[in-house]
C-alpha atoms as a PDB file:
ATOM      1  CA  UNK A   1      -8.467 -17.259 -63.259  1.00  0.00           C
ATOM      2  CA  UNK A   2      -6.680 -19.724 -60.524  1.00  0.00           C
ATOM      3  CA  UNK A   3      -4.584 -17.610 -59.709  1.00  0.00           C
ATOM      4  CA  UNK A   4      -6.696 -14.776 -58.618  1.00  0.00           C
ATOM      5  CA  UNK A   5      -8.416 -17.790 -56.672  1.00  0.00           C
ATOM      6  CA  UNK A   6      -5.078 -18.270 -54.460  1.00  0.00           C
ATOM      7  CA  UNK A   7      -4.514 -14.646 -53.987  1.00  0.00           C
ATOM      8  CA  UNK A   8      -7.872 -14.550 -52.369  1.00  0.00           C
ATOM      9  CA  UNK A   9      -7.559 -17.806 -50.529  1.00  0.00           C
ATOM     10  CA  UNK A  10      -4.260 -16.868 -48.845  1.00  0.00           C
ATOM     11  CA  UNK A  11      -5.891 -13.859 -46.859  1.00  0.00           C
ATOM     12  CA  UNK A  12      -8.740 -16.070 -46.037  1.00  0.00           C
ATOM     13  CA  UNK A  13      -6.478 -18.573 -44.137  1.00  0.00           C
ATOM     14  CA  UNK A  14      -4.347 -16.053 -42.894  1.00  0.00           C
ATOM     15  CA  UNK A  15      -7.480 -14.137 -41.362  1.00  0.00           C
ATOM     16  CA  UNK A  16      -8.731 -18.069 -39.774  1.00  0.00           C
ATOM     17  CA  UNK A  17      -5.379 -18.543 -37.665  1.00  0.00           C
ATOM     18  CA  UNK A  18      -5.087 -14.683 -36.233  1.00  0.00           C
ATOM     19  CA  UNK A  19      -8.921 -15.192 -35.568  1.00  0.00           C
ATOM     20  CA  UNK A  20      -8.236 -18.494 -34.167  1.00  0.00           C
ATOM     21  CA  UNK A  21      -4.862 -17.536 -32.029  1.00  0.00           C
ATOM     22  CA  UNK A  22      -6.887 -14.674 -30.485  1.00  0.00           C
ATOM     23  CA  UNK A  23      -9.793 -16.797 -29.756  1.00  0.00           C
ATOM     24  CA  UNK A  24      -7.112 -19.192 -28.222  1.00  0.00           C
ATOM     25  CA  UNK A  25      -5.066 -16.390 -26.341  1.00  0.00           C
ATOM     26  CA  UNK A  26      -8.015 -13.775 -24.781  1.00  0.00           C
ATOM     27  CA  UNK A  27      -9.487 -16.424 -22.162  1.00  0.00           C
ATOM     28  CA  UNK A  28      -6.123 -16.974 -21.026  1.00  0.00           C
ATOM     29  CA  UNK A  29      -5.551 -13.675 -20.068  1.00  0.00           C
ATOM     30  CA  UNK A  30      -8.543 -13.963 -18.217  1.00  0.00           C
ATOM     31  CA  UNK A  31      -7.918 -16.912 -16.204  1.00  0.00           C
ATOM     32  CA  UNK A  32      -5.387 -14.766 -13.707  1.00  0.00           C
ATOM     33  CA  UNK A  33      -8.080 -12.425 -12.936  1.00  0.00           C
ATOM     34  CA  UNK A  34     -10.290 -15.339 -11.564  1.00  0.00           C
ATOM     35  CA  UNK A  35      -8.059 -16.022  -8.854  1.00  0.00           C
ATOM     36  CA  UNK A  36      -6.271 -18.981  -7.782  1.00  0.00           C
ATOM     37  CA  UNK A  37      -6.439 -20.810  -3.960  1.00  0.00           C
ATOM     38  CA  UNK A  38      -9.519 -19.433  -1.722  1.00  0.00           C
ATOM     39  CA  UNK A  39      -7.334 -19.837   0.857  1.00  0.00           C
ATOM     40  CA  UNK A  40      -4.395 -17.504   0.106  1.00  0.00           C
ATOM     41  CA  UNK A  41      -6.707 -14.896  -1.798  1.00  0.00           C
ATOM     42  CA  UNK A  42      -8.831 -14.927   0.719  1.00  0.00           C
ATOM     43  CA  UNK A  43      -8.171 -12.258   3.699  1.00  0.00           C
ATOM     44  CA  UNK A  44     -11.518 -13.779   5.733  1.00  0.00           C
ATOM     45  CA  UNK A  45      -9.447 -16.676   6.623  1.00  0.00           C
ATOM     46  CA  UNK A  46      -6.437 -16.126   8.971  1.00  0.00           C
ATOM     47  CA  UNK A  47      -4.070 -19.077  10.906  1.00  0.00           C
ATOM     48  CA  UNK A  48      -3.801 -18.867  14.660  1.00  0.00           C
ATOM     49  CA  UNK A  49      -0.180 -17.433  14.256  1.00  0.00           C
ATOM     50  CA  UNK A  50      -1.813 -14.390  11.901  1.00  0.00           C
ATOM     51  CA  UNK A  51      -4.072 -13.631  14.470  1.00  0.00           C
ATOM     52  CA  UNK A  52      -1.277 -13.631  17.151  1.00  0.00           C
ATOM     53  CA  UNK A  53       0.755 -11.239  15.466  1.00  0.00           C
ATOM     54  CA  UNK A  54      -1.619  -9.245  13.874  1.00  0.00           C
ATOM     55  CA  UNK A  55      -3.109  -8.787  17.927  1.00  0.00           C
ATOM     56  CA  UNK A  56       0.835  -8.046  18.822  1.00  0.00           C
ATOM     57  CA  UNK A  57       1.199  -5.705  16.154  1.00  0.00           C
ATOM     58  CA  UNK A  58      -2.452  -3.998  17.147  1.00  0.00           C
ATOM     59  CA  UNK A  59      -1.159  -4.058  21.018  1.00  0.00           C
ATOM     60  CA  UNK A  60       2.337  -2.293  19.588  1.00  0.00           C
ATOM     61  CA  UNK A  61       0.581   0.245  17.931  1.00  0.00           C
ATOM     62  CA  UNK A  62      -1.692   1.041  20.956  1.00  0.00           C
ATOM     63  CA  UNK A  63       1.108   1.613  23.365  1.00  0.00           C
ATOM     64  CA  UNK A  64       2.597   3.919  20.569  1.00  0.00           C
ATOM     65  CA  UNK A  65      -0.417   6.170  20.715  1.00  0.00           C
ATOM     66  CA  UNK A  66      -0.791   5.444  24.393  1.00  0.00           C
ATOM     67  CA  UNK A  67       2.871   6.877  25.065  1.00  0.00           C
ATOM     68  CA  UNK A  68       2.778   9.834  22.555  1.00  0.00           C
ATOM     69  CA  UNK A  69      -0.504  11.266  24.177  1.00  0.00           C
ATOM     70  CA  UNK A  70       1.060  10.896  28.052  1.00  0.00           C
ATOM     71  CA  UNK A  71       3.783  13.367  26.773  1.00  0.00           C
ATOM     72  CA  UNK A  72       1.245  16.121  25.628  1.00  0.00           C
ATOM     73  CA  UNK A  73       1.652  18.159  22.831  1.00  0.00           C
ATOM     74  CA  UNK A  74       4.778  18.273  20.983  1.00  0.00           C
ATOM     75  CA  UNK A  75       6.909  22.086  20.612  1.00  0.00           C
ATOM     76  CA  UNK A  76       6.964  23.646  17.566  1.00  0.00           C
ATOM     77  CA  UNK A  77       9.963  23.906  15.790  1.00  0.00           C
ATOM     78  CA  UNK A  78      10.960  27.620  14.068  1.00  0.00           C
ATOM     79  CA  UNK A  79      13.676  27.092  11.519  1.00  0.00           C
ATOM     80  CA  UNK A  80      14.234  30.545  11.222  1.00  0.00           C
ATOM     81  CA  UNK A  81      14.779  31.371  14.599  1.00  0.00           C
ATOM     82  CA  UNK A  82      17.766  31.718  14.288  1.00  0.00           C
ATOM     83  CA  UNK A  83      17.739  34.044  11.050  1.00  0.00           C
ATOM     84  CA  UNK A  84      15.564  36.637  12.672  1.00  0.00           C
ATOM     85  CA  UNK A  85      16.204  39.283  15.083  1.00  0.00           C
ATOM     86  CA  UNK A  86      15.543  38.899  18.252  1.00  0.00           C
ATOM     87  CA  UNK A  87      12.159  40.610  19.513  1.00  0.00           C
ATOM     88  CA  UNK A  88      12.226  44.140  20.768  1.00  0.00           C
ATOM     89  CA  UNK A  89      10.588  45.907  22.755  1.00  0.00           C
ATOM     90  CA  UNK A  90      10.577  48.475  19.724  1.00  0.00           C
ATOM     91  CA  UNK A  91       8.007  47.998  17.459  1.00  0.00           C
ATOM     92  CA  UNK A  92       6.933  49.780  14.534  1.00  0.00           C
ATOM     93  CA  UNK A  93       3.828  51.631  14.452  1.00  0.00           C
END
């Protein structure tokens, strides 16, 4: 009889410490999702030299669209201009 008594007891303990490690183990794989500094995680809150480049980059990008409309619309390119005849004044009817 004691020794179907161990048999049982053994998968009894062994079920405690994988119920135990994962009880340990699944809030610390939670605690990265929570976040760490407010400061970095935080896009509200910017330095005066993130503002200033974030306004040159914004400036940048302005005189970019600025400088692409002044030249009008672009040509369109025909890659296989040069594989096709050149039009006639004969056309097929």
């Amino acid at each position: 009889m004691r020794a179907s008594v161990k048999k049982r007891a053994v998968p009894k303990a062994r079920r405690f410490v994988i119920a135990a490690a994962l009880a340990v183990s699944l809030p610390s794989a939670a605690y990265p999702q929570q976040g760490g500094d407010p400061y970095v995680n935080n896009p509200g809150v910017k330095s005066d030299a993130q503002k200033r480049t974030e306004a040159d980059i914004d400036k940048a990008y302005q005189q970019t669209v600025k400088q692409t409309r002044d030249k009008g619309p672009a040509t369109k390119a025909d890659p296989w201009g040069t594989v096709r005849p050149a039009a006639s004044d004969n056309s097929k009817k």
